[in-house]
Protein backbone atom coordinates (compact mmCIF):
# COMPACT_ATOMS: atom_id res chain seq x y z
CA UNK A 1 11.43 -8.50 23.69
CA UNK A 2 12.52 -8.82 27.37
CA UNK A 3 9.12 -9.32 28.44
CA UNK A 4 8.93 -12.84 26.58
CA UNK A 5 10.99 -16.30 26.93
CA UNK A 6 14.03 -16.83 25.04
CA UNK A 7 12.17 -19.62 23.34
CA UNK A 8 9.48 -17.12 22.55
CA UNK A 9 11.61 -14.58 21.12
CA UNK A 10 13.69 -17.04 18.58
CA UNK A 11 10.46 -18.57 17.38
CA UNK A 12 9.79 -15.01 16.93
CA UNK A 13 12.66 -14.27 15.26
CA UNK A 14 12.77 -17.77 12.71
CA UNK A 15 9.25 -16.75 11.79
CA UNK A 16 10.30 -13.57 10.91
CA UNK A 17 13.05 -14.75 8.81
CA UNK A 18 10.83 -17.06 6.81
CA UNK A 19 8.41 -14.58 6.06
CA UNK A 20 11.47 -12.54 4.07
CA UNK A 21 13.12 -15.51 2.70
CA UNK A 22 9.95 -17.61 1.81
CA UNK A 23 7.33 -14.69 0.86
CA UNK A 24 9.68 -11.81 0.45
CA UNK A 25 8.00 -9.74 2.93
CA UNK A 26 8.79 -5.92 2.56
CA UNK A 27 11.05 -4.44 5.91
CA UNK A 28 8.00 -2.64 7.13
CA UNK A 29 5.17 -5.69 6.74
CA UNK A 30 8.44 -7.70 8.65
CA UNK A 31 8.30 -4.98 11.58
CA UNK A 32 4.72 -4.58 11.86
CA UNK A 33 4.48 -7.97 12.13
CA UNK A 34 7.06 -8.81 15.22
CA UNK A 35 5.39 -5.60 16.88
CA UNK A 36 1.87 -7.41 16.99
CA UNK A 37 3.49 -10.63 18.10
CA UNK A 38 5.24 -9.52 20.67
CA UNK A 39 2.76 -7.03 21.95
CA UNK A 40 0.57 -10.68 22.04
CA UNK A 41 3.40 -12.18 23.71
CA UNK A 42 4.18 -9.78 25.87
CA UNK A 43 0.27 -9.61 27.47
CA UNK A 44 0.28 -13.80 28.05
CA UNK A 45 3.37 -12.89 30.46
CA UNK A 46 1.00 -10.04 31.96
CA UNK A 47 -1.88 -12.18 31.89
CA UNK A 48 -0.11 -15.56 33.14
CA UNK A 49 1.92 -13.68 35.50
CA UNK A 50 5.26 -15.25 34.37
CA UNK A 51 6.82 -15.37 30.57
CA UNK A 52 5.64 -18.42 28.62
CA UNK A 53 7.67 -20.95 26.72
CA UNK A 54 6.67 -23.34 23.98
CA UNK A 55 5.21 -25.89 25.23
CA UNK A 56 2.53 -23.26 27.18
CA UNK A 57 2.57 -21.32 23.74
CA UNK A 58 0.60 -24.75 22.20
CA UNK A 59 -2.23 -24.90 24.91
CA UNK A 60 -3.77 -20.62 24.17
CA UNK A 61 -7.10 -21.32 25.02
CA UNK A 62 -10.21 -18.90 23.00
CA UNK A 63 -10.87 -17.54 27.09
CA UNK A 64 -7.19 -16.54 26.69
CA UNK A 65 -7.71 -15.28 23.07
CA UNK A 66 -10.85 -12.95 24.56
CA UNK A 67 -8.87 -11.74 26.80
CA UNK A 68 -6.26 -10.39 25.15
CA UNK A 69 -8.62 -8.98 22.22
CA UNK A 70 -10.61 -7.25 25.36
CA UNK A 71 -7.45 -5.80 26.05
CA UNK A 72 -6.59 -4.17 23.25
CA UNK A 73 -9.74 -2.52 22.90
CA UNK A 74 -9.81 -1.14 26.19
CA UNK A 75 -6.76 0.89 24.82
CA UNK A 76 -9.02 2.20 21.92
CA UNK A 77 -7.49 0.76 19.48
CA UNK A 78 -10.48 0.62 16.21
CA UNK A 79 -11.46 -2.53 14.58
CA UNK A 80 -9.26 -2.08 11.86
CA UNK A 81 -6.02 -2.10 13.59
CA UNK A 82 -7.51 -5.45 15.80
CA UNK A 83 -8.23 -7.14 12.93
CA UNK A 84 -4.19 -6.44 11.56
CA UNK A 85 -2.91 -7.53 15.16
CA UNK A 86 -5.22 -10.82 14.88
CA UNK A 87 -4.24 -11.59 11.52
CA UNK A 88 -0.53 -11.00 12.77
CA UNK A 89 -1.20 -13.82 15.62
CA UNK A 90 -2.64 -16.02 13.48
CA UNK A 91 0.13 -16.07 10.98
CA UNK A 92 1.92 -16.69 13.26
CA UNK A 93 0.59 -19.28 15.29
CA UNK A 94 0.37 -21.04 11.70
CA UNK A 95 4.17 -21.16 11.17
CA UNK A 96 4.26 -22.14 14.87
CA UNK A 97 1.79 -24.85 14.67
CA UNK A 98 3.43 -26.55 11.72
CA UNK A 99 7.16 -26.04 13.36
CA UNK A 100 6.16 -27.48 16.84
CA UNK A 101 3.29 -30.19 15.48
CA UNK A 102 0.00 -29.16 17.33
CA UNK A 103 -3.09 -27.31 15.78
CA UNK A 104 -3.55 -23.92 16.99
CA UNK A 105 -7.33 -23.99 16.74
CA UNK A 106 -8.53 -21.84 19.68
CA UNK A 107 -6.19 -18.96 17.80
CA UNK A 108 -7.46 -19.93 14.42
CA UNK A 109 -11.19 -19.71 15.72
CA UNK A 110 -10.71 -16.41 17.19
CA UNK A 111 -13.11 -13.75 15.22
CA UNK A 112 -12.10 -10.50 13.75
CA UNK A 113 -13.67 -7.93 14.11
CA UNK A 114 -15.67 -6.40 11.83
CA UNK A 115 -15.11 -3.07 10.24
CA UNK A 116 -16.07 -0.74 7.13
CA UNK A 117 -13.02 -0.78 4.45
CA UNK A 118 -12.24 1.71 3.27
CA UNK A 119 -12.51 2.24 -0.30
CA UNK A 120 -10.18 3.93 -2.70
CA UNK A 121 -10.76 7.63 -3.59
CA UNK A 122 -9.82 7.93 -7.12
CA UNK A 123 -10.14 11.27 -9.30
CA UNK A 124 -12.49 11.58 -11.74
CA UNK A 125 -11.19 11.61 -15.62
CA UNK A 126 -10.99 15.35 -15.71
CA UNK A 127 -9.51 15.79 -12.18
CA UNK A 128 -6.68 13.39 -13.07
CA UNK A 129 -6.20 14.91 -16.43
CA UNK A 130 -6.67 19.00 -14.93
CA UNK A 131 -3.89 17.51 -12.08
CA UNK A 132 -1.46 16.70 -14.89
CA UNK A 133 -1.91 20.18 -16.86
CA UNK A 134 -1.55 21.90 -13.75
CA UNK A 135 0.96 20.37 -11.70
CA UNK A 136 3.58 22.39 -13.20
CA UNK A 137 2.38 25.85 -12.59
CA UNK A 138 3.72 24.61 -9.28
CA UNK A 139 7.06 25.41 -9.41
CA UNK A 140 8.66 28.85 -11.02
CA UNK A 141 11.69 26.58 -11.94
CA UNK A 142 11.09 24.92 -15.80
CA UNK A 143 13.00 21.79 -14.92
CA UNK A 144 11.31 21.22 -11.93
CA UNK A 145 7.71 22.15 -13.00
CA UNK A 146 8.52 19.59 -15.98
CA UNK A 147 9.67 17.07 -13.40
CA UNK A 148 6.82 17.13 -10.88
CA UNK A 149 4.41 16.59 -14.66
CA UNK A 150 6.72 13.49 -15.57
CA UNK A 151 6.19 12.06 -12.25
CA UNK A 152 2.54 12.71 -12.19
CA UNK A 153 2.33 11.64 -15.58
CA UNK A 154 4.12 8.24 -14.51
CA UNK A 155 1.99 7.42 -11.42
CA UNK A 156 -1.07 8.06 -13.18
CA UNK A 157 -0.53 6.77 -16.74
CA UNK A 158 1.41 3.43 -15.14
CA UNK A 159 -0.38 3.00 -11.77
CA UNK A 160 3.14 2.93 -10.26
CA UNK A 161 3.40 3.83 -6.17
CA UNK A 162 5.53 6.73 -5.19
CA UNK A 163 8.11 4.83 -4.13
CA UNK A 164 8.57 2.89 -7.52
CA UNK A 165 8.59 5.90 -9.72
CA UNK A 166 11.51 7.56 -7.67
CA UNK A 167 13.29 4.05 -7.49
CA UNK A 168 14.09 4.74 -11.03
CA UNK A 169 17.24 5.17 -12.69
CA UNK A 170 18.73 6.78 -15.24
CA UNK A 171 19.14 3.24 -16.81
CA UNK A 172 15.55 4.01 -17.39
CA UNK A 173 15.73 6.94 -19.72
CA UNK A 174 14.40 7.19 -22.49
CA UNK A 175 11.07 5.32 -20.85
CA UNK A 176 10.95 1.95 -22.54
CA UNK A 177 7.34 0.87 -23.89
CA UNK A 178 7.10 -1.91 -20.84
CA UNK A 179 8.54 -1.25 -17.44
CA UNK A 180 10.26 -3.98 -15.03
CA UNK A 181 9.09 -2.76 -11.46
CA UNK A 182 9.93 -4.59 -8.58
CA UNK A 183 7.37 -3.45 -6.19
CA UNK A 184 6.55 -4.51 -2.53
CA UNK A 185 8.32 -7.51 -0.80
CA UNK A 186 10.32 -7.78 -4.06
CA UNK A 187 7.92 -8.45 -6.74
CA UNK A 188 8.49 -7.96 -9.83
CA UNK A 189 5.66 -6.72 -12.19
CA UNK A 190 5.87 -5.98 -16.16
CA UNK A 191 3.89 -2.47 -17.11
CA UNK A 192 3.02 -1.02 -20.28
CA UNK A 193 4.21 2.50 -20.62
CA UNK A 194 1.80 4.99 -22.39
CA UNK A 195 3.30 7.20 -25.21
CA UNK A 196 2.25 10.49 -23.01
CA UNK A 197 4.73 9.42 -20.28
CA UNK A 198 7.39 8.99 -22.45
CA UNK A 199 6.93 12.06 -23.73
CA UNK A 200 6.50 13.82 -20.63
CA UNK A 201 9.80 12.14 -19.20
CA UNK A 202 11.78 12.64 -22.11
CA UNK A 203 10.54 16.72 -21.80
CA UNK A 204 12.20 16.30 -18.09
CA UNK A 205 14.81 14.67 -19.16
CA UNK A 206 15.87 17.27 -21.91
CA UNK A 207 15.41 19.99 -19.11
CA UNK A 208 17.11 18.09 -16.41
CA UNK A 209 20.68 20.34 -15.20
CA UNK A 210 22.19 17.31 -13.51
CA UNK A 211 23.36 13.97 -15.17
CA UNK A 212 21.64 11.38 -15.32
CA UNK A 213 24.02 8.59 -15.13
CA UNK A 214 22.72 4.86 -15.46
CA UNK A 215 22.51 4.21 -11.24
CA UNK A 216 21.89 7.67 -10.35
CA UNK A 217 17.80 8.18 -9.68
CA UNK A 218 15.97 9.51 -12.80
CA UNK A 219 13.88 11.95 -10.94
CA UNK A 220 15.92 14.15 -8.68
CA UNK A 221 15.88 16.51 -6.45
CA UNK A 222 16.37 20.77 -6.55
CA UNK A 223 20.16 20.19 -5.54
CA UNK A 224 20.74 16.72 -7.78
CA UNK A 225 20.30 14.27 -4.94
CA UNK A 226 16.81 11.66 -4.70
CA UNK A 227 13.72 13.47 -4.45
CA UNK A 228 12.20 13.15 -1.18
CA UNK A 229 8.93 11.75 -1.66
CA UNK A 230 7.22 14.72 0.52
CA UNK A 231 8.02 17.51 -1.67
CA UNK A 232 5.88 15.85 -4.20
CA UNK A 233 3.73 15.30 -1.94
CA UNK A 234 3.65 19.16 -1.30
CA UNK A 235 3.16 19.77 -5.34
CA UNK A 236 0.52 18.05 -5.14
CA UNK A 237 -1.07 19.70 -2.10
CA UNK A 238 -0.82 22.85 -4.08
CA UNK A 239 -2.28 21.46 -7.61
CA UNK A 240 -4.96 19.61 -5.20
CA UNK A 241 -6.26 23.45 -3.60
CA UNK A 242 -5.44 25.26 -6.48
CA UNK A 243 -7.90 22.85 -8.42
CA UNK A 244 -10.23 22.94 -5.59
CA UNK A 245 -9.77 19.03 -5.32
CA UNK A 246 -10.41 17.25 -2.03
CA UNK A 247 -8.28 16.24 0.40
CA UNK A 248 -8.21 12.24 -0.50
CA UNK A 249 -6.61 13.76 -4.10
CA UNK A 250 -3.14 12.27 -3.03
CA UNK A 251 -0.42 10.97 -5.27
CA UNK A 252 -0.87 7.51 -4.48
CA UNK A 253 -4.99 8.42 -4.94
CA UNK A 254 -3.28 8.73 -8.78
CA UNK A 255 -2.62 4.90 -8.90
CA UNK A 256 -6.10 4.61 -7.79
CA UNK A 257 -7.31 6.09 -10.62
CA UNK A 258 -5.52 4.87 -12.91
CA UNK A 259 -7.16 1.00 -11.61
CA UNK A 260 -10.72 2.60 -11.13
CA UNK A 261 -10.21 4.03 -14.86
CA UNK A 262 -8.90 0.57 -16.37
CA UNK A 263 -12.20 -0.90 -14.71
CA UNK A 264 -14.74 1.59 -15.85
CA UNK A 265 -13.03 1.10 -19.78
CA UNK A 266 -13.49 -2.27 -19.56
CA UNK A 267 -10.87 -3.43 -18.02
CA UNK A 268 -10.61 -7.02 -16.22
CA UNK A 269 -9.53 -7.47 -12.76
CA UNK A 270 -7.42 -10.13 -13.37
CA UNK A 271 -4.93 -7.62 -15.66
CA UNK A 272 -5.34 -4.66 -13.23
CA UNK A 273 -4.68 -7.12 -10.26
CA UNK A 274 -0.93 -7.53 -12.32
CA UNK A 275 -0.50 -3.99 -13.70
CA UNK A 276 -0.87 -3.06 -9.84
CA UNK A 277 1.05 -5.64 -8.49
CA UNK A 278 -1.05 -6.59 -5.82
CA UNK A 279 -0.96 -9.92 -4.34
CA UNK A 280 -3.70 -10.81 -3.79
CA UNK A 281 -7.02 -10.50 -6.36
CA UNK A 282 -9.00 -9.43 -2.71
CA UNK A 283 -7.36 -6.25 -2.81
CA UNK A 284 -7.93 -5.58 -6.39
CA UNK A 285 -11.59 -6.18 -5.94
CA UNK A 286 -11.91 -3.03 -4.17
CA UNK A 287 -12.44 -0.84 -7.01
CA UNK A 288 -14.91 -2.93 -7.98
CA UNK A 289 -16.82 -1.70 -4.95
CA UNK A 290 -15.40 2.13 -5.90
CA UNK A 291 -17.53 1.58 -9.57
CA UNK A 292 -20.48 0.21 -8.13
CA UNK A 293 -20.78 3.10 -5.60
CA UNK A 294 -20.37 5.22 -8.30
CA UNK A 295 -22.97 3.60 -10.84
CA UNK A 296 -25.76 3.52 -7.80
CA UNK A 297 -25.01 7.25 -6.85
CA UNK A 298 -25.95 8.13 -10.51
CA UNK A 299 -28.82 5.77 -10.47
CA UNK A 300 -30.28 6.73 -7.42
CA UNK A 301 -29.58 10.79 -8.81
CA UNK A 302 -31.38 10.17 -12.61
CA UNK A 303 -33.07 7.38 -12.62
CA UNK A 304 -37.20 8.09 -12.75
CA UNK A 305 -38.34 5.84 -9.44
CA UNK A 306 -35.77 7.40 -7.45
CA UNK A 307 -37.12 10.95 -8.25
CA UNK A 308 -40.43 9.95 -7.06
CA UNK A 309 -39.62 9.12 -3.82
């Protein structure tokens, strides 16, 4: 942060701690975050010629805001990653605004731009359930092929992340009927726990060599240590081609599918939006989008007016 004014850089930092006292904000959301704002901080001393305090901080006009959104695209950065810098700013400039008493309007007004989200790629029914018969033909090693079906089993029949189904312990074991998983930023989500991933735990579990002590990780790895992550992320790989799956067919596309599958059952958003943790019902809403592609692509391939065009 050399490039900005010691007042700059301990607003910077206060802001920062707020966000993970106040809204729990997850390590990496907290980095991303100061890396926006000081890249924005860092191009008013460019652009100003000198670094800026405070009281300069309050008067950002929208011809400064242009120009440092012009600047950032001229290093090619795509709309998506603007739009996360702007929203950065902004949340910033919020906190700031409140802190030093002025109203950061011409930051506020500044646009985003716009950009196609992307939507989730979930399996279909019998991809997700072929991915959990097959998964274990991955591994020549019983214990392992019955641990890689466990975790499958977990992500898919509990819409857990990667990172939450390794974070569990042996404290854990046997699988409880509800789940306490404290996901992103801290929260702390209750999920049910379907009978097949009990069972397909417990089958690990009864295979397992190493002990599974109460704080030692319930899933672990070929030598007894943590699993890393990738090498299920490799299993995977191998199920996906073996399947002749495509390439979006991810672990994490799992938790995908179990939301897309809630949906398409019947399932409201406002109990996905908690089974998922997410915080915000926005983000949720996506696989409403992932149905309704999916209903119009079947529409537009039976339905009689569409074949007469």
């Amino acid at each position: 942060m050399s490039s900005i004014s010691p007042a700059a850089r301990d607003a910077v930092q206060d802001w920062l701690a707020s966000m993970r006292a106040l809204h729990g904000a997850a390590d990496k959301t907290v980095e991303a975050y100061r890396a926006d704002v000081v890249g924005f901080l860092s191009f008013l001393t460019s652009h100003f010629g000198a670094p800026q305090g405070l009281a300069p901080l309050t008067r950002i006009s929208q011809s400064d805001m242009r120009s440092w959104m012009a600047h950032e695209r001229g290093t090619g950065i795509g709309a998506r990653s603007m739009a996360r810098r702007l929203s950065a700013v902004k949340t910033f400039y919020r906190w700031l605004g409140e802190r030093e008493g002025f109203e950061p309007t011409a930051v506020l007004a500044a646009r985003s731009p716009k950009y196609q989200k992307k939507l989730p790629r979930p399996l279909a029914p019998d991809a997700a359930r072929a991915m959990l018969s097959t998964v274990e033909l991955q591994s020549r090693t019983p214990w392992i092929g019955a641990r890689d079906v466990a975790i499958v089993t977990v992500l898919y029949g509990c819409g857990l992340r990667i990172s939450e189904a390794l974070a569990l312990t042996g404290a854990d074991n046997p699988l409880p009927e509800v789940l306490r998983i404290r996901g992103k930023g801290g929260k702390e989500r209750i999920v049910p726990v379907l009978d097949i991933a009990r069972r397909a735990v417990a089958d690990y579990v009864a295979l397992c060599p190493h002990e599974l002590t109460r704080d030692a990780p319930l899933f672990r790895g070929s030598r007894g240590g943590k699993l890393n992550p990738r090498i299920l992320q490799k299993t995977v790989q191998s199920t996906r081609m073996q399947l002749g799956l495509p390439a979006t067919a991810t672990p994490h596309a799992l938790r995908h599918s179990f939301a897309t599958h809630l949906l398409e059952a019947g399932g409201d958003l406002r109990s996905i939006q908690e089974l998922l943790g997410h915080a915000s019902l926005s983000t949720t809403q996506a696989y409403t989008a992932v149905d309704s592609a999916r209903l119009m692509d079947v529409y537009d391939r039976t339905h009689p007016k569409a074949s007469m065009s």
